[in-house]
Protein backbone atom coordinates (compact mmCIF):
# COMPACT_ATOMS: atom_id res chain seq x y z
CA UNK A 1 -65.82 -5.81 30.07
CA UNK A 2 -64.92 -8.72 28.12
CA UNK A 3 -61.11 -9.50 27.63
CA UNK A 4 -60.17 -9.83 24.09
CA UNK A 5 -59.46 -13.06 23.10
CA UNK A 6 -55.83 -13.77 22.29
CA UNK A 7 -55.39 -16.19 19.29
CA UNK A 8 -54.43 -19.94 20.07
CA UNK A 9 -51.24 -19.97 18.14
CA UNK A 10 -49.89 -16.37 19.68
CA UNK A 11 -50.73 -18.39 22.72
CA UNK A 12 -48.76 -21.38 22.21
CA UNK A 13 -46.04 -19.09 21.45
CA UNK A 14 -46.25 -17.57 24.82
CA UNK A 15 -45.99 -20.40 26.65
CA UNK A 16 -43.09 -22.19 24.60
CA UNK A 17 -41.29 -18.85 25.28
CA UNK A 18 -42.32 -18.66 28.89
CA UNK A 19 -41.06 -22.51 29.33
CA UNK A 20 -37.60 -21.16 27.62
CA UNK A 21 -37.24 -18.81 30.74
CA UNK A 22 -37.76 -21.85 33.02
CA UNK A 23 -35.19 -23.61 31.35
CA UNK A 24 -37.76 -26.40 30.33
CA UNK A 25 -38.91 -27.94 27.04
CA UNK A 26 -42.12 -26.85 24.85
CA UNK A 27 -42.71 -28.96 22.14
CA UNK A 28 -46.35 -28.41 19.76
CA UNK A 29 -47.63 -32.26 19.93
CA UNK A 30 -50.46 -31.04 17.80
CA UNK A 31 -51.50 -28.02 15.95
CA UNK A 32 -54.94 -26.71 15.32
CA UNK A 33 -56.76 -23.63 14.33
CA UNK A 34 -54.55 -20.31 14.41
CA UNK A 35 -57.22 -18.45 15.43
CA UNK A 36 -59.85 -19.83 17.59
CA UNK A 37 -58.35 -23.54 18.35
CA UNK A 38 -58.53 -25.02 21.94
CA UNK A 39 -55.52 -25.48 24.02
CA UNK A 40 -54.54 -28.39 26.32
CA UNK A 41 -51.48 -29.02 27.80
CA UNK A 42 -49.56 -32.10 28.06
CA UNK A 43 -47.64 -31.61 31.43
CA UNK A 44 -45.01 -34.57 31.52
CA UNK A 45 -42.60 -35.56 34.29
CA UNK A 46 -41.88 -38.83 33.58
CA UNK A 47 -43.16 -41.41 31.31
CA UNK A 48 -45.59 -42.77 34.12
CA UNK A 49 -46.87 -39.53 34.98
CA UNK A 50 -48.36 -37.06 32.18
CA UNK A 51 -51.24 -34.56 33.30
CA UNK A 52 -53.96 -32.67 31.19
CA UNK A 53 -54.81 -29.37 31.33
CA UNK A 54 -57.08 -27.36 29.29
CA UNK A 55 -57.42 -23.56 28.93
CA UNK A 56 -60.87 -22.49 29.63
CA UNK A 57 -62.88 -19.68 31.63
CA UNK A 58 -63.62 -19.99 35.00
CA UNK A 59 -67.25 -18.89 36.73
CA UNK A 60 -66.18 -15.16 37.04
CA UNK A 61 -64.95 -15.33 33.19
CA UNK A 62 -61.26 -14.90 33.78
CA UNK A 63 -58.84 -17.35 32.34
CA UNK A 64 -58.23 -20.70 34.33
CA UNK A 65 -56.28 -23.94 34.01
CA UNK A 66 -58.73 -26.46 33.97
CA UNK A 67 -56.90 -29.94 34.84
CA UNK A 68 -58.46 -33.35 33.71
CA UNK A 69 -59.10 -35.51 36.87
CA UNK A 70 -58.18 -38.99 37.11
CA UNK A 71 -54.60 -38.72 38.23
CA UNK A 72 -51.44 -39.36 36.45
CA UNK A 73 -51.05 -41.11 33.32
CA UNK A 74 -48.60 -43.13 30.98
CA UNK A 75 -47.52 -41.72 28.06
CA UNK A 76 -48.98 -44.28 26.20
CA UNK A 77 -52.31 -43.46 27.51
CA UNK A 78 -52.17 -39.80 27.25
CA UNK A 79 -51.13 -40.52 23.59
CA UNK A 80 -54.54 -42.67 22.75
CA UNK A 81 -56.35 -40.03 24.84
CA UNK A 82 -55.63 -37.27 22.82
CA UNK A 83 -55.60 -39.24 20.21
CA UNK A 84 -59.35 -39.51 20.35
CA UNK A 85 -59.42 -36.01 21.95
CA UNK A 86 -58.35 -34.37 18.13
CA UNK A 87 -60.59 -36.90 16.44
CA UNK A 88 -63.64 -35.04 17.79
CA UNK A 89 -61.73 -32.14 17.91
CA UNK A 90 -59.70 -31.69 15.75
CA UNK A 91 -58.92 -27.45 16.20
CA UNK A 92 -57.55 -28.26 18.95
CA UNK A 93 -53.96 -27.70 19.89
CA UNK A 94 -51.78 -29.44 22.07
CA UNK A 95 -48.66 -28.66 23.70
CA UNK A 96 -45.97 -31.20 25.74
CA UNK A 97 -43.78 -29.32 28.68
CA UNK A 98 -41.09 -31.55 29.52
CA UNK A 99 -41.00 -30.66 33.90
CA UNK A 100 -39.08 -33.79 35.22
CA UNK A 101 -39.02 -31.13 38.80
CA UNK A 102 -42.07 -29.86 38.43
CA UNK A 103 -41.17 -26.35 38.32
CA UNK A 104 -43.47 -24.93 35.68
CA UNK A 105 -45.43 -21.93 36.37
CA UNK A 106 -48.99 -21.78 35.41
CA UNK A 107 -50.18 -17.62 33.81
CA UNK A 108 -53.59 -18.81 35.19
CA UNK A 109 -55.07 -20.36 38.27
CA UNK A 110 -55.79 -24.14 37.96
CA UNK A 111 -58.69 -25.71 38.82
CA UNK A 112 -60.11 -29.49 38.59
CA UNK A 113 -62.38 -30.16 35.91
């Protein structure tokens, strides 16, 4: 059975709130469709090292974490790839968590894209 799809912004929600409990910062970057709008994460720990991950479904369907390959970035070139990102997309939403300690914990398993 298919699991129902949870809007995007109910979503983003979720997370801000779940960062809240971790004592950590959720800021939107960049909203996008309520309803059916992607979802990528902005995972920053300092300004020299920003990772991207996007919600998506893994093979067996179930939610997964699906992190952008490459390694770390800037902040400035996170910025101008997400800038580019919402050009072609631009539904999609993006959210920055602030985890100078890495201590965020992921709802989903995460896997390299």
């Amino acid at each position: 059975m298919d699991d129902p799809r949870i809007k995007t912004e109910v979503m983003v929600h979720a997370l801000i709130r779940t960062c809240g409990t971790q004592l950590l910062t959720a800021t939107v970057y960049a909203r996008g469709d309520a309803e059916r709008g992607g979802l990528m994460v902005r995972l920053i720990r300092n300004a020299d090292d920003v990772e991207h991950f996007e919600q998506g479904r893994g093979h067996d369907g179930g939610r997964v974490w699906h992190r952008h390959g490459g390694g770390p970035l800037s902040e400035r070139a996170s910025a101008e790839k997400l800038t580019k990102r919402r050009t072609l997309d631009p539904d999609l939403w993006i959210l920055d968590i602030e985890d100078p300690w890495g201590d965020f914990t992921w709802d989903a398993p995460v896997v390299e894209l």
